[in-house]
Protein backbone atom coordinates (compact mmCIF):
# COMPACT_ATOMS: atom_id res chain seq x y z
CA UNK A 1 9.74 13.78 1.29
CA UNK A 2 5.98 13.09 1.17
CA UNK A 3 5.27 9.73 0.90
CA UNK A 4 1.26 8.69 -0.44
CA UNK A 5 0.51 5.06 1.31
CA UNK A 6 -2.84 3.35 0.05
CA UNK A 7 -3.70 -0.44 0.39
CA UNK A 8 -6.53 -2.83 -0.44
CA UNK A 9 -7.60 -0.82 -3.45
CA UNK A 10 -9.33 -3.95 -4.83
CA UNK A 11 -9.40 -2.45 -8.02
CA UNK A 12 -11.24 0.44 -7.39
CA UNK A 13 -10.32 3.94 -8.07
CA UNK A 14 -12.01 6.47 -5.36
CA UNK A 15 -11.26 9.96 -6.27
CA UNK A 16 -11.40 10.98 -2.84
CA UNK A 17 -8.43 8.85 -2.33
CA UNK A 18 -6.71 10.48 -5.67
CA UNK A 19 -7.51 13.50 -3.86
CA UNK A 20 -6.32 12.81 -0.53
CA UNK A 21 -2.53 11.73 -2.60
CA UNK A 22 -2.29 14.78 -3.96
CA UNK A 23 1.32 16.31 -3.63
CA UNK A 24 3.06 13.39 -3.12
CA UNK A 25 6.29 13.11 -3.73
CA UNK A 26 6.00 8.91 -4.13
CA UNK A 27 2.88 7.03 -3.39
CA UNK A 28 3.54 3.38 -1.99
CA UNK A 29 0.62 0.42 -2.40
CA UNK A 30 0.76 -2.13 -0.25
CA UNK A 31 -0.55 -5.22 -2.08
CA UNK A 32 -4.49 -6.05 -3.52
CA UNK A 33 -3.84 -3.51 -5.98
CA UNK A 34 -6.75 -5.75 -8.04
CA UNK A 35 -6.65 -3.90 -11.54
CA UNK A 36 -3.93 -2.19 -13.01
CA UNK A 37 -5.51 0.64 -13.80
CA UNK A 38 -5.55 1.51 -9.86
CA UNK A 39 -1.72 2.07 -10.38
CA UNK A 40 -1.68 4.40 -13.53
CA UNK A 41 -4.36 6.83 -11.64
CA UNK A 42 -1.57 6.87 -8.36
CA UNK A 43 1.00 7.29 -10.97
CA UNK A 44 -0.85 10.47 -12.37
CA UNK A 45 -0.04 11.89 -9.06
CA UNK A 46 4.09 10.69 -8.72
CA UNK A 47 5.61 7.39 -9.39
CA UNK A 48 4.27 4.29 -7.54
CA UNK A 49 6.28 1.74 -5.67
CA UNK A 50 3.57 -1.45 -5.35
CA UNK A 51 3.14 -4.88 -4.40
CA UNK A 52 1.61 -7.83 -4.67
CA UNK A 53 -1.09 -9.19 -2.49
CA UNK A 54 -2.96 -12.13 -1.95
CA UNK A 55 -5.98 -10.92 -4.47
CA UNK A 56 -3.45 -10.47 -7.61
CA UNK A 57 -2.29 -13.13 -7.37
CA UNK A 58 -3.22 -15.11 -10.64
CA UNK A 59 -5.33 -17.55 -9.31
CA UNK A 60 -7.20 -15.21 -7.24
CA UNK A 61 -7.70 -13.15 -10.76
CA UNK A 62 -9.17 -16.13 -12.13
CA UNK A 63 -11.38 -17.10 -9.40
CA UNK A 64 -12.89 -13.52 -9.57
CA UNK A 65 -13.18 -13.02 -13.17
CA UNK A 66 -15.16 -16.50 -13.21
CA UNK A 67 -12.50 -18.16 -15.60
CA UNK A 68 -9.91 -20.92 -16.20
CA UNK A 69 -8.33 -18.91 -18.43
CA UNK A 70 -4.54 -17.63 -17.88
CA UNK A 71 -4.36 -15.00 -15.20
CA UNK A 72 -3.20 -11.19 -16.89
CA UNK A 73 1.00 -10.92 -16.32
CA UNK A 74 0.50 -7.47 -14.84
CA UNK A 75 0.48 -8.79 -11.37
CA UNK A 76 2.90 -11.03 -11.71
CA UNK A 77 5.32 -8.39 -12.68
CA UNK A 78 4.97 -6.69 -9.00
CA UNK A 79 7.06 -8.31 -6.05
CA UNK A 80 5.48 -9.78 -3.22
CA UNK A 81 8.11 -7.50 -0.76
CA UNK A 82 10.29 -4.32 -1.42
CA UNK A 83 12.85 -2.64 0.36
CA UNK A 84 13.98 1.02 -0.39
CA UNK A 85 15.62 3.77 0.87
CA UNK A 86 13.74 7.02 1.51
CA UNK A 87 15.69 10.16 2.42
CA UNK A 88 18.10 8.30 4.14
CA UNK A 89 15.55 5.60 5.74
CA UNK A 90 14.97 2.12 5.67
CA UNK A 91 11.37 1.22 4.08
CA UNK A 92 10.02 -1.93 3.78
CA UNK A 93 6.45 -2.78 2.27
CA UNK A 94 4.46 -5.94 2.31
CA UNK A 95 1.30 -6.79 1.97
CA UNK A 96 0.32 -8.85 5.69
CA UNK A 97 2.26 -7.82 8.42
CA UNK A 98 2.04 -11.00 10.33
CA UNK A 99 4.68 -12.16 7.73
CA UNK A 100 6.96 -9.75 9.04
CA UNK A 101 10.05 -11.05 10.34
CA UNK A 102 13.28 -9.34 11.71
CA UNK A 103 15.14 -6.95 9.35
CA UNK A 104 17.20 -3.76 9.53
CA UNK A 105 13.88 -1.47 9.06
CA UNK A 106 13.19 2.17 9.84
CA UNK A 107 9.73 2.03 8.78
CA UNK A 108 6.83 -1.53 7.63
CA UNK A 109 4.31 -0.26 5.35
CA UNK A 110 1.72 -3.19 5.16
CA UNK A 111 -1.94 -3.46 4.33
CA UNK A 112 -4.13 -6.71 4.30
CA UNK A 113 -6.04 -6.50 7.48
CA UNK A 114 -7.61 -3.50 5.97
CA UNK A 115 -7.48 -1.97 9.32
CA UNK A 116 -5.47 1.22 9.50
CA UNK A 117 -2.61 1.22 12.09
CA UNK A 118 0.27 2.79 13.48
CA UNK A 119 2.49 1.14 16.38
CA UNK A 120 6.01 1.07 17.43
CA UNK A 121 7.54 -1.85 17.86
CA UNK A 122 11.03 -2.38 18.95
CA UNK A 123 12.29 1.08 17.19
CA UNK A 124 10.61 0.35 13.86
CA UNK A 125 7.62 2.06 12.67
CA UNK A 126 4.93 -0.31 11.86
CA UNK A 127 2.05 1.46 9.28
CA UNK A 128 -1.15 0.35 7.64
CA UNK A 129 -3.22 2.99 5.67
CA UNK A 130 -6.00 0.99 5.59
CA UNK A 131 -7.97 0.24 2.61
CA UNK A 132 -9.19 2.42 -0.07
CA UNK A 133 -11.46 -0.32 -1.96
CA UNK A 134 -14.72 -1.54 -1.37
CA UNK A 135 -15.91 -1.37 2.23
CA UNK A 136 -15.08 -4.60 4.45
CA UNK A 137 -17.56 -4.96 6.95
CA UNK A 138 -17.66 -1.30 9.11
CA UNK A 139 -13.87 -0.88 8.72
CA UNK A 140 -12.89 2.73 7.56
CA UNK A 141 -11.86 3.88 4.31
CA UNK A 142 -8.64 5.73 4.32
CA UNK A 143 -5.39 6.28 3.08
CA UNK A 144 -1.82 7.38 4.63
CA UNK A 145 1.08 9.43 4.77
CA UNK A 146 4.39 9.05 5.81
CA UNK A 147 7.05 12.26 5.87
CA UNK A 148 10.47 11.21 5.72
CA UNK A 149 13.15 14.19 6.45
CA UNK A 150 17.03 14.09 6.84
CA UNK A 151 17.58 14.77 11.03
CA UNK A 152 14.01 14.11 11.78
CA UNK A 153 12.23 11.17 12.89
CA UNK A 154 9.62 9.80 10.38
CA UNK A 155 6.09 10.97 10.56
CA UNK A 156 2.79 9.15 10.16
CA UNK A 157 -0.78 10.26 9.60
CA UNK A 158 -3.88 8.17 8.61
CA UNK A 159 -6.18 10.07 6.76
CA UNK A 160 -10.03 8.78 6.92
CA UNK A 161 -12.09 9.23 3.46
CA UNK A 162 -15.54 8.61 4.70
């Protein structure tokens, strides 16, 4: 199974990142998903598996859209952490890393720092994508994949847009 992983989208749609999705099997967002338009383009490609981070939150929606008005439900709807099984492996995804515990993972998908990343750590593959939104300071833009097989171990690859 090819798993799609983008974070940080900030609301904005970069075909190159559409592109760069193309043939996935799933595509995973890991949190600052921003509009939810961002999730119906991934979900053009296969069905999305996102979450909520810090910048849908509602009153981060307000601040942004210069309101006091009630924040839209969309993001409200996505959970903050999910946990699913992959071909056999144990995925988690959440949206900072640092709040990443102890659990009975195979694979972290995070995003937040909008740094991409892959490590090791004590058995359990830790990956960010990156971001795929607006530039932050002279961080890349880029997106991810992770291959999950039966009998194999799980692969990673960051894939740079710019």
């Amino acid at each position: 199974m090819r798993v799609g992983l983008i974070a940080d989208t900030h609301g904005l749609v970069r075909p190159e990142a559409l592109k760069a999705l193309e043939g996935a099997d799933r595509v995973l967002h890991a949190g600052d998903v921003g509009d939810p338009a961002v999730l119906d383009a991934l979900g053009a490609i296969a069905p999305v598996h996102a979450i909520r981070g810090n910048v849908d939150e509602p009153e981060a929606i307000r601040r942004r859209r210069g309101t006091k008005k009630p924040a839209e439900d969309w993001a409200l709807e996505l959970p903050e952490t999910l946990d699913l099984t992959l071909e056999g492996f144990r995925v988690h995804v959440l949206h900072d890393r640092k709040l990443y515990g102890v659990g009975n993972h195979d694979v972290v998908v995070a995003g937040h720092s909008h740094q991409p990343l892959v490590e090791e750590r004590a058995g359990v593959i830790h990956v960010n994508p990156g971001s795929a939104g607006p530039r932050r300071f002279s961080l890349p833009i880029s997106v991810g994949w992770l291959e999950l097989y039966r009998g194999a171990p799980p692969r990673t690859e960051i894939v740079p847009l710019d």
